[in-house]
C-alpha atoms as a PDB file:
ATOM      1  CA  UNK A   1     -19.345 -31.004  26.075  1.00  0.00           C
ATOM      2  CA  UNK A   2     -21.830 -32.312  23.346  1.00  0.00           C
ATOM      3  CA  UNK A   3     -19.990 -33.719  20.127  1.00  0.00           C
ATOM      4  CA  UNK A   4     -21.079 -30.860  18.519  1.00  0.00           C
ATOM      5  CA  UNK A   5     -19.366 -28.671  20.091  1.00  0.00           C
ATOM      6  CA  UNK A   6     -15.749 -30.521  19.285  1.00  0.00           C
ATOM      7  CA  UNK A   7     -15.788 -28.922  15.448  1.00  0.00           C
ATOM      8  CA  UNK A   8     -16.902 -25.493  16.612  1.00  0.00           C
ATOM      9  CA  UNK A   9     -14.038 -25.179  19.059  1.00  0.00           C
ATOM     10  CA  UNK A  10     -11.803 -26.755  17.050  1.00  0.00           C
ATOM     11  CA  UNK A  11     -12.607 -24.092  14.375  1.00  0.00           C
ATOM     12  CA  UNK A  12     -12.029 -21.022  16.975  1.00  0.00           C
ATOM     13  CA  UNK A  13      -8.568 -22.613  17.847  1.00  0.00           C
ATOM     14  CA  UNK A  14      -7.356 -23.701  15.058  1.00  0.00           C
ATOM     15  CA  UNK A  15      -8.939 -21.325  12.150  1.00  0.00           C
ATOM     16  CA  UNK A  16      -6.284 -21.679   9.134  1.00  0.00           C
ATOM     17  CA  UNK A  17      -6.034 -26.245  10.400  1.00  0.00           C
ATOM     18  CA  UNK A  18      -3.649 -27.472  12.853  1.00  0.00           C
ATOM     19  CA  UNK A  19       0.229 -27.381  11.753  1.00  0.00           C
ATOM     20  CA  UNK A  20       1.284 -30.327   9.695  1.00  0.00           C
ATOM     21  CA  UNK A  21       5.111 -30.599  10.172  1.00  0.00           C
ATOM     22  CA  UNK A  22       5.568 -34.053   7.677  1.00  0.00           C
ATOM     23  CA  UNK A  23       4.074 -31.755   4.485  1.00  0.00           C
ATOM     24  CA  UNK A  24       6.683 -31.347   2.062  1.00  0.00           C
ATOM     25  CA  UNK A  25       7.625 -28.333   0.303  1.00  0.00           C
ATOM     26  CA  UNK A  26       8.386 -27.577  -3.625  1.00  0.00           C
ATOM     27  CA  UNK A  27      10.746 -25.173  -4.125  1.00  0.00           C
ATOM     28  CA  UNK A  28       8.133 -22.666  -5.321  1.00  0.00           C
ATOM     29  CA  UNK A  29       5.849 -23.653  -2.734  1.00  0.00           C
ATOM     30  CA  UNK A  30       9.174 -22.790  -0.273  1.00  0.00           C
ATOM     31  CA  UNK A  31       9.015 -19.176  -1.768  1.00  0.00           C
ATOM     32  CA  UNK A  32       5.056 -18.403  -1.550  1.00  0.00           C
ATOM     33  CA  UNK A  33       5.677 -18.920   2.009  1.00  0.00           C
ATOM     34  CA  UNK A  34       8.428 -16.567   2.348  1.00  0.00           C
ATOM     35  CA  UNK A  35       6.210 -14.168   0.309  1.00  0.00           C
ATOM     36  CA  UNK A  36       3.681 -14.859   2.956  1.00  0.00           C
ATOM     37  CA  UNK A  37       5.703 -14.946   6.163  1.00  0.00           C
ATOM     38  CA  UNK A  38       7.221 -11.094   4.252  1.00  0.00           C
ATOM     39  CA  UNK A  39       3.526 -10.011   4.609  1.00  0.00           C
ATOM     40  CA  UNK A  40       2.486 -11.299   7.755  1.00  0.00           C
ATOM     41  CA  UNK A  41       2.892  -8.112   9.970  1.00  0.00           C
ATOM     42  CA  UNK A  42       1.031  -5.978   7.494  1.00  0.00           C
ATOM     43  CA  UNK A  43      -1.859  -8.872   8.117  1.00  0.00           C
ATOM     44  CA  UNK A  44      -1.444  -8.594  11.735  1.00  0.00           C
ATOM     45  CA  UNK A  45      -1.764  -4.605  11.416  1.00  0.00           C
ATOM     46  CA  UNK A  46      -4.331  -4.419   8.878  1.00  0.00           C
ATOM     47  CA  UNK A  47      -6.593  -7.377  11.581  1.00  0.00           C
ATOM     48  CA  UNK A  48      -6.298  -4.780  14.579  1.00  0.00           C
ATOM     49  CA  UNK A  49      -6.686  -1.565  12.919  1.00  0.00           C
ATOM     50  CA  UNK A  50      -9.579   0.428  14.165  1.00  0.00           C
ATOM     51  CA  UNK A  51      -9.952  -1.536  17.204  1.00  0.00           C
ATOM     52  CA  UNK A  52     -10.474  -0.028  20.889  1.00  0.00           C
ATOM     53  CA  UNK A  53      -8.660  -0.878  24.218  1.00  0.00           C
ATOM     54  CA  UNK A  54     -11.805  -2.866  25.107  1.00  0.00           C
ATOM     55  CA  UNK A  55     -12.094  -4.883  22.078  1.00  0.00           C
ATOM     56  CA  UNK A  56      -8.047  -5.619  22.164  1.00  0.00           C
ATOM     57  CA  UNK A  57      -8.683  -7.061  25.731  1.00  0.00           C
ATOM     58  CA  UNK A  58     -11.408  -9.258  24.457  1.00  0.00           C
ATOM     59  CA  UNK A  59     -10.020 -13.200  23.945  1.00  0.00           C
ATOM     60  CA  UNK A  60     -10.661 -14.341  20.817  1.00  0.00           C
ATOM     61  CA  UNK A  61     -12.652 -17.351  21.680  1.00  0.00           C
ATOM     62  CA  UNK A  62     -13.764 -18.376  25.589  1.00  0.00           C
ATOM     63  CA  UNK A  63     -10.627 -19.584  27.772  1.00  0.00           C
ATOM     64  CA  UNK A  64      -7.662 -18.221  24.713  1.00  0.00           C
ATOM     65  CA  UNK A  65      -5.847 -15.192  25.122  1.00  0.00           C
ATOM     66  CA  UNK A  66      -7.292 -11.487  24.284  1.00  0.00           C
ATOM     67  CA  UNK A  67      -6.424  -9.592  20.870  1.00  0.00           C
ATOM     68  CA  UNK A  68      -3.821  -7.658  23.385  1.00  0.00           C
ATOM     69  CA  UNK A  69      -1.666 -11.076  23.859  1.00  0.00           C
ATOM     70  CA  UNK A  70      -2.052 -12.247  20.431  1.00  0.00           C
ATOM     71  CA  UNK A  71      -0.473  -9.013  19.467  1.00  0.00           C
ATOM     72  CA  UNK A  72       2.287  -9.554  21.471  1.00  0.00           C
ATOM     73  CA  UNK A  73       2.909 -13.265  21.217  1.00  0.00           C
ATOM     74  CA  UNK A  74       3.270 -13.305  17.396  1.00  0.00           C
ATOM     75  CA  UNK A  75       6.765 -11.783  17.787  1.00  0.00           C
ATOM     76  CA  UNK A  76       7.875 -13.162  20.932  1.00  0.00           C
ATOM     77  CA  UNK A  77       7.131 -16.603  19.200  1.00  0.00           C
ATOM     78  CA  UNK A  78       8.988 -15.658  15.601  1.00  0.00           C
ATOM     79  CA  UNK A  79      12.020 -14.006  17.631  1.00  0.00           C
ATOM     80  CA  UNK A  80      12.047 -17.568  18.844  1.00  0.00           C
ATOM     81  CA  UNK A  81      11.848 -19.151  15.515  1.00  0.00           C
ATOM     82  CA  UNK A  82      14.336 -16.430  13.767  1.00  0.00           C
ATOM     83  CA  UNK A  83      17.256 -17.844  16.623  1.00  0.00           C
ATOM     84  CA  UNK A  84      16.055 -20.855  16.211  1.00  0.00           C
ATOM     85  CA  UNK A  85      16.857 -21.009  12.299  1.00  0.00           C
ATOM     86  CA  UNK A  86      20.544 -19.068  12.848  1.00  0.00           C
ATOM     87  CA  UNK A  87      21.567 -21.644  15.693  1.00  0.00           C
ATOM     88  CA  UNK A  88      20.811 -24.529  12.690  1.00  0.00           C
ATOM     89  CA  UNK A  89      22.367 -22.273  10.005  1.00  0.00           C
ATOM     90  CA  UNK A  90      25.455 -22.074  12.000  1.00  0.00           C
ATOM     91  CA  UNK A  91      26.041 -25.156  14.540  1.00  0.00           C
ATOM     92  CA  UNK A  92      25.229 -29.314  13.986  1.00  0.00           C
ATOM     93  CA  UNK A  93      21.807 -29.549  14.841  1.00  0.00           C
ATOM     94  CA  UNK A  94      21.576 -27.638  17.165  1.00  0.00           C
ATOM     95  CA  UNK A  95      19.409 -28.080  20.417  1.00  0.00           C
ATOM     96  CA  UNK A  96      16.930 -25.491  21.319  1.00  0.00           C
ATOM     97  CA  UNK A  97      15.167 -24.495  24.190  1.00  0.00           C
ATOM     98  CA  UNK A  98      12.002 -24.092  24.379  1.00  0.00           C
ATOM     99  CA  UNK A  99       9.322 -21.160  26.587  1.00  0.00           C
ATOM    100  CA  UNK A 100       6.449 -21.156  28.181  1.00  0.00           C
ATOM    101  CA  UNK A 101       4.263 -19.258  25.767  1.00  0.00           C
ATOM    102  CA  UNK A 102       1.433 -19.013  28.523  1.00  0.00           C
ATOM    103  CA  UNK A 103       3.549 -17.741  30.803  1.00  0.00           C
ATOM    104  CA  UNK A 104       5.767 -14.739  28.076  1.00  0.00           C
ATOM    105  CA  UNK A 105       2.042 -13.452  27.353  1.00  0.00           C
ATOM    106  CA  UNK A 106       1.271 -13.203  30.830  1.00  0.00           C
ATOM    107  CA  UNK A 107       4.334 -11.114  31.769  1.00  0.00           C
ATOM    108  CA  UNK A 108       4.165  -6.999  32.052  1.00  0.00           C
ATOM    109  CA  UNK A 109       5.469  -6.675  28.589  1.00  0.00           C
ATOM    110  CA  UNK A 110       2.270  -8.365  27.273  1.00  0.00           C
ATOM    111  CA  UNK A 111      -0.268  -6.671  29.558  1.00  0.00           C
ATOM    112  CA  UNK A 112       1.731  -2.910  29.438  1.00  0.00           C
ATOM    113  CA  UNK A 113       3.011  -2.164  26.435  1.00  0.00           C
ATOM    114  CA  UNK A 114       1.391  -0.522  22.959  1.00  0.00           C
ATOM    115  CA  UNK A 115       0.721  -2.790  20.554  1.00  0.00           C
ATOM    116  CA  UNK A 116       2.003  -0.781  18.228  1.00  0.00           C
ATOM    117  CA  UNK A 117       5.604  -1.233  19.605  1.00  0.00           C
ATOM    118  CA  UNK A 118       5.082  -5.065  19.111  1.00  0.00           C
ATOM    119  CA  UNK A 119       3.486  -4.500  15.301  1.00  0.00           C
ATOM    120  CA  UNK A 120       6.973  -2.917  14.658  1.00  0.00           C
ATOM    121  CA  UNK A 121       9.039  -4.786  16.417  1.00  0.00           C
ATOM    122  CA  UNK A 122       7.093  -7.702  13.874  1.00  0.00           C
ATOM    123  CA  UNK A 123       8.004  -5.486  10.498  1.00  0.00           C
ATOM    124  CA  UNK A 124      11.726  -5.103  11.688  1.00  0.00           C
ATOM    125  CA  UNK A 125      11.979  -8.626  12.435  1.00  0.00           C
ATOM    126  CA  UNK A 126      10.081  -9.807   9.397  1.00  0.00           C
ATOM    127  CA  UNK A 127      12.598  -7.621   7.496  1.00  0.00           C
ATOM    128  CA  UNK A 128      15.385  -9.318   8.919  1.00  0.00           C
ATOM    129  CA  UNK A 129      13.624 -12.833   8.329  1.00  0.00           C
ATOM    130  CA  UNK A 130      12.775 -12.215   4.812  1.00  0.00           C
ATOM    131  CA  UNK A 131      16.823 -11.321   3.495  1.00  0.00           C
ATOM    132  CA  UNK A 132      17.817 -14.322   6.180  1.00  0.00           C
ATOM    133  CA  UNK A 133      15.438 -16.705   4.093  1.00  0.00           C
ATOM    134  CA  UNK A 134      16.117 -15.413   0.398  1.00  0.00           C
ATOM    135  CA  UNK A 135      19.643 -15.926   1.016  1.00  0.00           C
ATOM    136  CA  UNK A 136      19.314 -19.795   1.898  1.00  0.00           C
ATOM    137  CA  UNK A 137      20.187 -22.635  -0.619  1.00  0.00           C
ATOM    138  CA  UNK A 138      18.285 -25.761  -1.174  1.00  0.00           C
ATOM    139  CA  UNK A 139      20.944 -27.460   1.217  1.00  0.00           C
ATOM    140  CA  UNK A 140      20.843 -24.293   3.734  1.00  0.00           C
ATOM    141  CA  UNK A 141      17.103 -25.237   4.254  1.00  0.00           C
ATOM    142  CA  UNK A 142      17.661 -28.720   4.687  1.00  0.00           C
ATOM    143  CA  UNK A 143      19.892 -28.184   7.560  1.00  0.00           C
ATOM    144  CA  UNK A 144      18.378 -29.701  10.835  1.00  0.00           C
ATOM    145  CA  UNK A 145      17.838 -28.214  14.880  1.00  0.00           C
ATOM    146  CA  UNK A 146      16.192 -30.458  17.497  1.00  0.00           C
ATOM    147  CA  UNK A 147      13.243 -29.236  19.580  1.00  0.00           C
ATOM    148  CA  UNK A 148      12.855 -31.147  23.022  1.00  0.00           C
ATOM    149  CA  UNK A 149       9.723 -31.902  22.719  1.00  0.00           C
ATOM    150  CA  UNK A 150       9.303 -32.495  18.222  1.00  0.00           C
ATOM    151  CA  UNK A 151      12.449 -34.117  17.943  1.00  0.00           C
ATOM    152  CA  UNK A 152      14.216 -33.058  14.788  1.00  0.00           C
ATOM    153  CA  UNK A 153      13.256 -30.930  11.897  1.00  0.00           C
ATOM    154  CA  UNK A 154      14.686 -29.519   8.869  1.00  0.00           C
ATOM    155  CA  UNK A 155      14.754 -25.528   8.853  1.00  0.00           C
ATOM    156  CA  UNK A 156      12.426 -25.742   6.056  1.00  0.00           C
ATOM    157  CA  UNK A 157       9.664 -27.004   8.738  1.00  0.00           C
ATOM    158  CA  UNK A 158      10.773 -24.174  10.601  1.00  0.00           C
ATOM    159  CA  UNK A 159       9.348 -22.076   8.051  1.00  0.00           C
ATOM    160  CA  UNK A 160       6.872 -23.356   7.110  1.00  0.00           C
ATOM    161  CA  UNK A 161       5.797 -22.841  11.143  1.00  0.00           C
ATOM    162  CA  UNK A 162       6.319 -19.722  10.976  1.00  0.00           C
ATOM    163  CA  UNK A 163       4.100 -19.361   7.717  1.00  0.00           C
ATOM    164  CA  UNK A 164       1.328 -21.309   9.507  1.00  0.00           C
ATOM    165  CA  UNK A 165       1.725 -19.474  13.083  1.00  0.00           C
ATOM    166  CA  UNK A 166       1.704 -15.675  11.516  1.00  0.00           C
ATOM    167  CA  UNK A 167      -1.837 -16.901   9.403  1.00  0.00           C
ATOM    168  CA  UNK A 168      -2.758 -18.733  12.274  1.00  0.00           C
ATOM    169  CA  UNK A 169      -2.776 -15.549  14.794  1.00  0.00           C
ATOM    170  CA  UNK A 170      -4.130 -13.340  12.167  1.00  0.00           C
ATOM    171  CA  UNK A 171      -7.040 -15.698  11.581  1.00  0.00           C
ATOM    172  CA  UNK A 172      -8.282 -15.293  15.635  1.00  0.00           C
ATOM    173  CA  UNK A 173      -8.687 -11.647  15.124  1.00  0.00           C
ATOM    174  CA  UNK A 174     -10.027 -11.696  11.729  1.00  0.00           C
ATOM    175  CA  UNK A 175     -12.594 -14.400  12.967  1.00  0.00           C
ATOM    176  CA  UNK A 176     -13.314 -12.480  16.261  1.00  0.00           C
ATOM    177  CA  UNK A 177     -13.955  -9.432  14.248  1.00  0.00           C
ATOM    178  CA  UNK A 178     -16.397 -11.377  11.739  1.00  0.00           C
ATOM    179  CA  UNK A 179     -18.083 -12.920  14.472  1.00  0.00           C
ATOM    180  CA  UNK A 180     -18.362  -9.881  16.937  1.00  0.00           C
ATOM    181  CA  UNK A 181     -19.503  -7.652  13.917  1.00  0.00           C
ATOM    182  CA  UNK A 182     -16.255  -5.272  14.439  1.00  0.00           C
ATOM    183  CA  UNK A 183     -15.421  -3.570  10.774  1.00  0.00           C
END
């Protein structure tokens, strides 16, 4: 692969940057990304509407995973991150497991099932999410969970993952749409 090529693929994986876990929140900056985590499954609706069977089972850039799995990963992955942020609400940093995303999106549930079951399973989770998060205090978001592989982080890293992921998903539709001409 030419050195060229490095920016453009870089670009169709990562459309919104890579995640930056050591970026600091303010405490307004903390709520703009509730705000935005609250509106992420009317994103994710609003990037597949109109589309056919055959677009959702096209992969949003060569070798990643079709519309269809996007779709469905978004809330595996925040079901994930909403026990995630309970377990360090409610036990000493808490060790969590982590899952073979490649693997969940490859499963029957992923291939089989509507996508609109998974868009509302999103809203009812996002619900839940958004009254979790308001509730928190300043302390509440410092509170910390290990990750096997990141080490620790404060649940405020936590969401601001989830912020990034939900804009980061959106983005590989929105960007396969613009670039296949879908509207």
């Amino acid at each position: 692969m030419s050195n060229a090529a490095i920016p453009e693929l870089e670009q169709l994986r990562f459309p919104v940057g890579r995640f930056d876990p050591n970026t600091s929140l303010t405490s307004h900056q903390r709520g703009q990304a509730i705000d935005s985590i609250a509106g992420t499954p009317a994103r994710m609706r609003a990037a597949i509407d109109g589309l056919d069977d055959r677009q959702l089972e096209t992969p949003y850039r060569d070798g990643g995973w079709t519309v269809r799995q996007v779709v469905h990963h978004v809330p595996d992955s925040h079901m994930n991150l909403y026990i995630r942020c309970k377990l360090a609400l409610t036990e000493d940093v808490p060790l969590i497991k982590t899952y073979d995303e490649a693997a969940w999106v490859g499963l029957a549930d992923s291939r089989d099932t509507p996508i609109d079951v998974s868009l509302m399973l999103l809203e009812a989770l996002h619900s839940r999410l958004d009254i979790l998060l308001r509730s928190l205090s300043d302390d509440d978001f410092r509170r910390r969970l290990t990750h096997p592989e990141w080490g620790e982080w404060e649940l405020v890293t936590m969401v601001r993952l989830c912020e990034w992921h939900g804009r980061h998903h959106t983005a590989h539709i929105t960007a396969l749409r613009q670039r296949m001409g879908w509207h």
